[in-house]
C-alpha atoms as a PDB file:
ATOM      1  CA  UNK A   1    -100.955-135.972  -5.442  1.00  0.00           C
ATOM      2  CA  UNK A   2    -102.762-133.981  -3.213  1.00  0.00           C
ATOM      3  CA  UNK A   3    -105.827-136.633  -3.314  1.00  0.00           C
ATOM      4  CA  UNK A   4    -103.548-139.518  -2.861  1.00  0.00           C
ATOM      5  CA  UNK A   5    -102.685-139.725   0.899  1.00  0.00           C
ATOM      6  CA  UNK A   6     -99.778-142.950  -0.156  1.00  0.00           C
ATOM      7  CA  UNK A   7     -98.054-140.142  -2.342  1.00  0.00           C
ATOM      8  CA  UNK A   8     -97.988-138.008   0.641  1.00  0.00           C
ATOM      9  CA  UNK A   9     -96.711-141.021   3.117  1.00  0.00           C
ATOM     10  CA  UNK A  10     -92.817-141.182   3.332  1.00  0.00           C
ATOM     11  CA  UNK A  11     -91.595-144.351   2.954  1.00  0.00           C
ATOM     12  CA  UNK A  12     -89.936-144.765   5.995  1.00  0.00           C
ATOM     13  CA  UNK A  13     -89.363-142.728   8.919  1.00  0.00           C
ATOM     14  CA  UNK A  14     -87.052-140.062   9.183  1.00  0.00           C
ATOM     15  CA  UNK A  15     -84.406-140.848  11.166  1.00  0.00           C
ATOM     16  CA  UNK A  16     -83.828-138.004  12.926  1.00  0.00           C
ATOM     17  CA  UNK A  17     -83.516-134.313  12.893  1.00  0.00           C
ATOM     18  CA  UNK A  18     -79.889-134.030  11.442  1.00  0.00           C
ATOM     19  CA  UNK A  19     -78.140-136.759   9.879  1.00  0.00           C
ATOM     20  CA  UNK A  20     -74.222-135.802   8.957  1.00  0.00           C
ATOM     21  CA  UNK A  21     -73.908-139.272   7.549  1.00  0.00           C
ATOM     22  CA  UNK A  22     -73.334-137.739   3.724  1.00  0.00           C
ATOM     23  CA  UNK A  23     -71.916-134.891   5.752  1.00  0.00           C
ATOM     24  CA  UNK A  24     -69.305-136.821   7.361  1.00  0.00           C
ATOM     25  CA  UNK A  25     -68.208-138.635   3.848  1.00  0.00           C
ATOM     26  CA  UNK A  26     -67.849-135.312   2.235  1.00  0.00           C
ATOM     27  CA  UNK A  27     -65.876-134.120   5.320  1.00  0.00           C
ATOM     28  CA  UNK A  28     -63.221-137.208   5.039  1.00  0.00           C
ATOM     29  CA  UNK A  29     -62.827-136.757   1.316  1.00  0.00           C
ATOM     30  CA  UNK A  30     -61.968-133.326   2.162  1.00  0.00           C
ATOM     31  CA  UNK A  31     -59.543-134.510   4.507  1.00  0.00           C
ATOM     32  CA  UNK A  32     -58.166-137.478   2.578  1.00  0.00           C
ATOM     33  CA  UNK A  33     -57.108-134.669  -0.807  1.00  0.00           C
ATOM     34  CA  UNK A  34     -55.640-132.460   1.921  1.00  0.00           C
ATOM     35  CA  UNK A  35     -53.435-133.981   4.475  1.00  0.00           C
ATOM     36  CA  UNK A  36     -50.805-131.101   6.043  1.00  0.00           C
ATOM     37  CA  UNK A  37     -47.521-133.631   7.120  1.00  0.00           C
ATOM     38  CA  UNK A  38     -45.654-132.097   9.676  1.00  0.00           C
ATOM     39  CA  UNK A  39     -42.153-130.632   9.429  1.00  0.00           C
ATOM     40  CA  UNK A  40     -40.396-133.236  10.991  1.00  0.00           C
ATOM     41  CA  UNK A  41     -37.381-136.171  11.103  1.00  0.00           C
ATOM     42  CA  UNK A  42     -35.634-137.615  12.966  1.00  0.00           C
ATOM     43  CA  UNK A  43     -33.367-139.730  11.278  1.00  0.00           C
ATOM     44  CA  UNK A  44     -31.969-140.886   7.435  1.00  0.00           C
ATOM     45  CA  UNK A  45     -35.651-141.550   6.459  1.00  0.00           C
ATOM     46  CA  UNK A  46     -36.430-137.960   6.707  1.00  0.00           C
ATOM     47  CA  UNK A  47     -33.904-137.584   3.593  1.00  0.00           C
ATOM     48  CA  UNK A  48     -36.271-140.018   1.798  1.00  0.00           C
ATOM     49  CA  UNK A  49     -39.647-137.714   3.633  1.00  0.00           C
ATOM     50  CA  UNK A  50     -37.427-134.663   1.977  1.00  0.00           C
ATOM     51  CA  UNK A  51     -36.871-136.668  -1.615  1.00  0.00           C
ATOM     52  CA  UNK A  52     -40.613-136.885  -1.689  1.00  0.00           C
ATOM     53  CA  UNK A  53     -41.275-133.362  -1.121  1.00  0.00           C
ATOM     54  CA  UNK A  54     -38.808-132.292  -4.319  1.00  0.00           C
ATOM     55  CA  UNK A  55     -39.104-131.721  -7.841  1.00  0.00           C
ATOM     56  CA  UNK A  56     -38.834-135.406  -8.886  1.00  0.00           C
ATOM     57  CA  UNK A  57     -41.460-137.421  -6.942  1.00  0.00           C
ATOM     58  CA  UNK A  58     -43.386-133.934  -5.917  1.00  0.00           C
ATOM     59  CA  UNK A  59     -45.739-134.775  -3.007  1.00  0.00           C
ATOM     60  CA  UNK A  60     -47.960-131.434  -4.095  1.00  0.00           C
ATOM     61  CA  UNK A  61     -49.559-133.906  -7.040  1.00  0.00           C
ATOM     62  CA  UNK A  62     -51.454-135.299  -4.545  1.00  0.00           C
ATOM     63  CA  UNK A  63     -51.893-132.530  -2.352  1.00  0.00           C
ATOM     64  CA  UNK A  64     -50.059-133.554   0.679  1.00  0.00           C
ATOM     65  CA  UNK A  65     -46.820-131.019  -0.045  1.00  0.00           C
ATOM     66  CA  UNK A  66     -48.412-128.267   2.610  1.00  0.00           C
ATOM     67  CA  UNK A  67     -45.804-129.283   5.091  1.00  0.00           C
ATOM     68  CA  UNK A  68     -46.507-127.065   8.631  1.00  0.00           C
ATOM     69  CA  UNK A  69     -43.495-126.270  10.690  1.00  0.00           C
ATOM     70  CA  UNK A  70     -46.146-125.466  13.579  1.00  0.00           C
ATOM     71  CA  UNK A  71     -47.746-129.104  14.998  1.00  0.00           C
ATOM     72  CA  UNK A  72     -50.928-126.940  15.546  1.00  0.00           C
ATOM     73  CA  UNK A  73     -51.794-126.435  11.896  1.00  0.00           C
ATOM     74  CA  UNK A  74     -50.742-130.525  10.599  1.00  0.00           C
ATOM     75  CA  UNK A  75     -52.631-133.643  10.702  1.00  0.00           C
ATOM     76  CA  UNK A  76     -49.769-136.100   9.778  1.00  0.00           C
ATOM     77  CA  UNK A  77     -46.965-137.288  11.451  1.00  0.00           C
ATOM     78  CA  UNK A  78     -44.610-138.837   9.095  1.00  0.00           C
ATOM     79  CA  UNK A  79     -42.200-140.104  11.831  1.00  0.00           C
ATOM     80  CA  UNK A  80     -39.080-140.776   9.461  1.00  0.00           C
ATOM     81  CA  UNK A  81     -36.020-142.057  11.513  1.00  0.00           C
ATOM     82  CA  UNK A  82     -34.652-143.772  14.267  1.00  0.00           C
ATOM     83  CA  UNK A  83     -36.264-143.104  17.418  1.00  0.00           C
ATOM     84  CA  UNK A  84     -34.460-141.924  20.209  1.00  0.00           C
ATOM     85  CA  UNK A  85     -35.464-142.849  23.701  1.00  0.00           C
ATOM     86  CA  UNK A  86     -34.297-138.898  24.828  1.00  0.00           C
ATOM     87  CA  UNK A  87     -37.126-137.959  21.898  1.00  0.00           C
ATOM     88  CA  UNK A  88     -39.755-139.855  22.948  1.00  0.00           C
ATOM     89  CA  UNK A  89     -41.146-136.808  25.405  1.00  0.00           C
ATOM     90  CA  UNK A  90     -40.646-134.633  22.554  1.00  0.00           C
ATOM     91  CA  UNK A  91     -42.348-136.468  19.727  1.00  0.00           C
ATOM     92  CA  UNK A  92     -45.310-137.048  22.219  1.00  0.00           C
ATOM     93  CA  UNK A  93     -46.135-133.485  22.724  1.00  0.00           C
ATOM     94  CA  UNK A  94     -45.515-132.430  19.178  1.00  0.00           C
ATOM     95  CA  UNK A  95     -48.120-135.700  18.267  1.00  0.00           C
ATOM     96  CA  UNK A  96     -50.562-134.006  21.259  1.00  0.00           C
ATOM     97  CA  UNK A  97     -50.522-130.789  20.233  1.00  0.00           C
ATOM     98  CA  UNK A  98     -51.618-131.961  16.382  1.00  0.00           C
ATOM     99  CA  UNK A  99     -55.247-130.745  15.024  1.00  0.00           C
ATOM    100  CA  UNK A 100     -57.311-133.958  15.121  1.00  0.00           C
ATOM    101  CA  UNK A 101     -58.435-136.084  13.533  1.00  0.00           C
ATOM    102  CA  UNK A 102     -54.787-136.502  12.982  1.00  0.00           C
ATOM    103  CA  UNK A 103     -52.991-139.337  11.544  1.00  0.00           C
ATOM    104  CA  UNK A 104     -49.914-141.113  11.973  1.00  0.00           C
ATOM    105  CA  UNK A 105     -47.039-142.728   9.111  1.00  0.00           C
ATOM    106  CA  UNK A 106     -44.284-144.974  10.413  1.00  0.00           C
ATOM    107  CA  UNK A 107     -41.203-144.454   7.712  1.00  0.00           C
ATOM    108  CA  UNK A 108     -38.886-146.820   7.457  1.00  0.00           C
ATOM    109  CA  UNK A 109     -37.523-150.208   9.560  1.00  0.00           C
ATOM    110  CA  UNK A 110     -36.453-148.265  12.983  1.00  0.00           C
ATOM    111  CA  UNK A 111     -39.793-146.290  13.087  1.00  0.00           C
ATOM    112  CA  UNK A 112     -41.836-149.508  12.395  1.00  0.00           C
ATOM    113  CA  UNK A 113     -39.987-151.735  14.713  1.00  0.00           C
ATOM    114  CA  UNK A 114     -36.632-150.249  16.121  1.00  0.00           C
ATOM    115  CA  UNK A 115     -34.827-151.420  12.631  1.00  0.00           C
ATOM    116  CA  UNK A 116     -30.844-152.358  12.763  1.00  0.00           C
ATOM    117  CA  UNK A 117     -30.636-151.358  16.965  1.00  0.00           C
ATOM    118  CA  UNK A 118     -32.928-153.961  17.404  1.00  0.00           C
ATOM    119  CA  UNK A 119     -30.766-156.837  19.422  1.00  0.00           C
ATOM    120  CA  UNK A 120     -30.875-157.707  23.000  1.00  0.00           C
ATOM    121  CA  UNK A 121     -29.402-154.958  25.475  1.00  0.00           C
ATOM    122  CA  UNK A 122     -29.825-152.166  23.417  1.00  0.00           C
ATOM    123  CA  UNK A 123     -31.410-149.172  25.593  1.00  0.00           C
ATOM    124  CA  UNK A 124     -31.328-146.022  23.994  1.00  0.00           C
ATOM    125  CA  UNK A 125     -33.277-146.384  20.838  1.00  0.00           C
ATOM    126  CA  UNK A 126     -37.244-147.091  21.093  1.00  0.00           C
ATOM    127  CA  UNK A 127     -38.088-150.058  18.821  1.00  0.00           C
ATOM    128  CA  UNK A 128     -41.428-148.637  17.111  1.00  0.00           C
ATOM    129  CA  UNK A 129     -42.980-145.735  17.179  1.00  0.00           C
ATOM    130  CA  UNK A 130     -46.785-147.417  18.466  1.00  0.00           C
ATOM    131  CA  UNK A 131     -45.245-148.101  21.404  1.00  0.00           C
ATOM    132  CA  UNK A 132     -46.268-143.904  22.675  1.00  0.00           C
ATOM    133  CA  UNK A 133     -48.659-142.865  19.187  1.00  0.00           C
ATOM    134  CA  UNK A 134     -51.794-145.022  17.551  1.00  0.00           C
ATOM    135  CA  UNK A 135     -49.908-145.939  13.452  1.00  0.00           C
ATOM    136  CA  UNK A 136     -52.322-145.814  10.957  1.00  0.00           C
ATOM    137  CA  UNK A 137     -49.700-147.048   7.842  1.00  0.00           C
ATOM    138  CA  UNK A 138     -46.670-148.537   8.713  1.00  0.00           C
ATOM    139  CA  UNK A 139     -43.789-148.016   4.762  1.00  0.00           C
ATOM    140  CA  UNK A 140     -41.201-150.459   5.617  1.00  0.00           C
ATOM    141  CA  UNK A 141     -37.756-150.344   4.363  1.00  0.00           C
ATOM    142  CA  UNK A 142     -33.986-149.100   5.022  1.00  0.00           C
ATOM    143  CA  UNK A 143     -34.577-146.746   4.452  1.00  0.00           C
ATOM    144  CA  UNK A 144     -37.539-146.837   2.049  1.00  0.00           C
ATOM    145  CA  UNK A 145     -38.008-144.956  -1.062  1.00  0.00           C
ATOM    146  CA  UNK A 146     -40.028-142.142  -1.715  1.00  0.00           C
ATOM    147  CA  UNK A 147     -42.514-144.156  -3.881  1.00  0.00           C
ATOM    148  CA  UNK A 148     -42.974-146.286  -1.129  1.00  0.00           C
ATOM    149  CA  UNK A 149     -44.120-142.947   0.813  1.00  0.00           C
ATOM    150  CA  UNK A 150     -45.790-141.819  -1.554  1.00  0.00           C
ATOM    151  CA  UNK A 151     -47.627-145.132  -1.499  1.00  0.00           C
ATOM    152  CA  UNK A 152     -48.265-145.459   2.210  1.00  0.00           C
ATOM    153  CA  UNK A 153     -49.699-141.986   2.149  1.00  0.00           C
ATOM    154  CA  UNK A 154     -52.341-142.817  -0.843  1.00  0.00           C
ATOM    155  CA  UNK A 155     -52.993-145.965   1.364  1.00  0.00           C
ATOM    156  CA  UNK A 156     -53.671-143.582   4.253  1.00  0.00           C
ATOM    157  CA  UNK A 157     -55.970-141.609   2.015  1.00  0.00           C
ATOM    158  CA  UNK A 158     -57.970-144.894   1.019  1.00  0.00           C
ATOM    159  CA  UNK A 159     -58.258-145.197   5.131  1.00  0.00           C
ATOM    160  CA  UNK A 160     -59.667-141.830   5.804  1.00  0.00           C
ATOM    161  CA  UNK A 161     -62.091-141.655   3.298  1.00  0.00           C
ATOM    162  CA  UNK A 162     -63.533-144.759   4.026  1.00  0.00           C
ATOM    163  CA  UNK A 163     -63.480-143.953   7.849  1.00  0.00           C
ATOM    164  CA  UNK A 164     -60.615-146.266   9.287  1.00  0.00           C
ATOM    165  CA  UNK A 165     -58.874-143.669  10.796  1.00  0.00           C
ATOM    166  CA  UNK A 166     -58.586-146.119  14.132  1.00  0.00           C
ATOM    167  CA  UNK A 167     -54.357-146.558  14.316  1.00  0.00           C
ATOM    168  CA  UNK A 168     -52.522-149.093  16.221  1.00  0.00           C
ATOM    169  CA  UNK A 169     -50.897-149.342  19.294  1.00  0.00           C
ATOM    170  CA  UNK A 170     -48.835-151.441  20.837  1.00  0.00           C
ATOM    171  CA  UNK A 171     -49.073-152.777  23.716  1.00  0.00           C
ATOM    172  CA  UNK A 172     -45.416-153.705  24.227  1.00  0.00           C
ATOM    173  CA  UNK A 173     -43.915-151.466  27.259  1.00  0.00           C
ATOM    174  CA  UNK A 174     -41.541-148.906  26.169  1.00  0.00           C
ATOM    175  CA  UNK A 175     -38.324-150.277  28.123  1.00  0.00           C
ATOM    176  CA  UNK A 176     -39.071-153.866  26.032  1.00  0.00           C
ATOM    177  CA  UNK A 177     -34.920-154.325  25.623  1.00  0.00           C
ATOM    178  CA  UNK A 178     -33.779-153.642  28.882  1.00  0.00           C
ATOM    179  CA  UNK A 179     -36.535-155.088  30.771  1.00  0.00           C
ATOM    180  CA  UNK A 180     -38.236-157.807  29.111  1.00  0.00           C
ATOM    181  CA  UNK A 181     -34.401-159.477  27.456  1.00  0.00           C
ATOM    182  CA  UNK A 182     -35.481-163.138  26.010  1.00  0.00           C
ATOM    183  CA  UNK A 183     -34.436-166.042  28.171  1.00  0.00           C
ATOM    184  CA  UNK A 184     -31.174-166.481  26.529  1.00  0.00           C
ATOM    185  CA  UNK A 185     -29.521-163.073  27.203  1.00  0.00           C
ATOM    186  CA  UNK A 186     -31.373-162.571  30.707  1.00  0.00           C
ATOM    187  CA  UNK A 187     -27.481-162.873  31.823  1.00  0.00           C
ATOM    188  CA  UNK A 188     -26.313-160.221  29.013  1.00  0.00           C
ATOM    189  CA  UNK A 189     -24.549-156.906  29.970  1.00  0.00           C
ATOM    190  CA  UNK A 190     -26.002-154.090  28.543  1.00  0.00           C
ATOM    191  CA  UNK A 191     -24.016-151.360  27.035  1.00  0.00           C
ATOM    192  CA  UNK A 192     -24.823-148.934  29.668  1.00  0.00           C
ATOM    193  CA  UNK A 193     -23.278-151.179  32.256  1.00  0.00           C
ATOM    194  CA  UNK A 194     -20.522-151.997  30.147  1.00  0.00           C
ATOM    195  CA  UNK A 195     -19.386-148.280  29.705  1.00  0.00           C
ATOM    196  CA  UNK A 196     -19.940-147.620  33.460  1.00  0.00           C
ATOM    197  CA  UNK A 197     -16.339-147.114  35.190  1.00  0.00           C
ATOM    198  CA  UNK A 198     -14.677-150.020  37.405  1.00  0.00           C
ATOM    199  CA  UNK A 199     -15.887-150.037  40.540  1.00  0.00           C
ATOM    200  CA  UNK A 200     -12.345-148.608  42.663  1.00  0.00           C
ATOM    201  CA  UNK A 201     -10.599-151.808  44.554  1.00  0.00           C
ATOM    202  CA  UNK A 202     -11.649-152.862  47.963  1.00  0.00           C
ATOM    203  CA  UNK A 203      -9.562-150.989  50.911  1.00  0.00           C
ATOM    204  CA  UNK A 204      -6.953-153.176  52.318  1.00  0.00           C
ATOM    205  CA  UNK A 205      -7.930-154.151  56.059  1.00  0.00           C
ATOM    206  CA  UNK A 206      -6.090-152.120  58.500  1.00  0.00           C
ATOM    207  CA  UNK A 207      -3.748-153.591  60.487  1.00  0.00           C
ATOM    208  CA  UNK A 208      -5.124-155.002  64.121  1.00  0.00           C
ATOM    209  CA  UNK A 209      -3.542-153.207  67.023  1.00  0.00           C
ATOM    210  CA  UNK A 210      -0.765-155.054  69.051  1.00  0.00           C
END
């Protein structure tokens, strides 16, 4: 070897001083065994989030049943529930105040898309959860099982070890029902204005001076 300068050659060039390529890969397999959900529900499908967690299905086979009460030490948000427009401050400071790379599950029909409140008029429920946090599996169902949890979270897995971490957003505006009604209902009283009180009746002229 030490004659032959083509032994000593490299092949190719090195590509630079570091590369975390291989690095990175080990770092998202690390991540993808370990995912800490988040303490959280807001709804019914947190029952199903809760079912999960217990003896029968037991989430800890896979090693996602470290649920943190504190969003500062979890990296998924299982959002399980129907989404409240009053919550929707709350759930995006609990989702900002997550360790990133941090991930995102929408459980169940109302977290996916606004489930049964879904008609036109409605305005206190927020249909879909990517309308304020990037969704990275969507588990639909009402309310879906914990298998299908369990599956959606081994689908996440497949996501962040291969990288595809990027969730989805949409770009629908977060007053869609009361705002943007379809053409046929643009006439439609909502159920806040039908609940307001009758305006008082109209003060009788007074009489005109003689």
């Amino acid at each position: 070897m030490e004659m032959n300068d083509d032994l000593l050659r490299p092949q190719s060039p090195a590509p630079g001083l570091v590369n975390l390529f291989k690095v990175e890969d080990a770092f998202n397999l690390a991540r993808a065994n370990s995912l800490w959900p988040l303490t959280f529900g807001l709804a019914c499908c947190a029952i199903e989030f809760m079912a999960g967690g217990a003896a029968r299905y037991d989430l800890d086979r896979f090693g996602f049943g470290v649920a943190r009460p504190s969003p500062r030490q979890a990296d998924l948000m299982i959002v399980a529930g129907t989404i409240s427009r009053k919550m929707v401050p709350c759930i995006k400071t609990l989702y900002d105040q997550m360790a990133s790379p941090k991930y995102v599950i929408a459980l169940g029909g109302c977290a996916t898309a606004g489930g049964p409140f879904k008609y036109p008029g409605q305005y206190g429920i927020l249909e879909g959860i990517d309308k304020i946090i990037p969704v990275n599996v969507y588990v639909p169902g009402c309310p879906p099982r914990p298998e299908a949890l369990i599956a959606g979270i081994l689908e996440l897995k497949k996501l962040v070890i291969a990288g595809k971490t990027q969730g989805t957003l949409s770009p629908a505006v977060v007053n869609d029902s009361q705002d943007a009604r379809p053409a046929d209902y643009k006439n439609a009283i909502s159920r806040a204005d039908f609940r307001k009180p009758p305006a008082p009746p109209a003060a009788a002229p007074a009489p005109a001076a003689s």
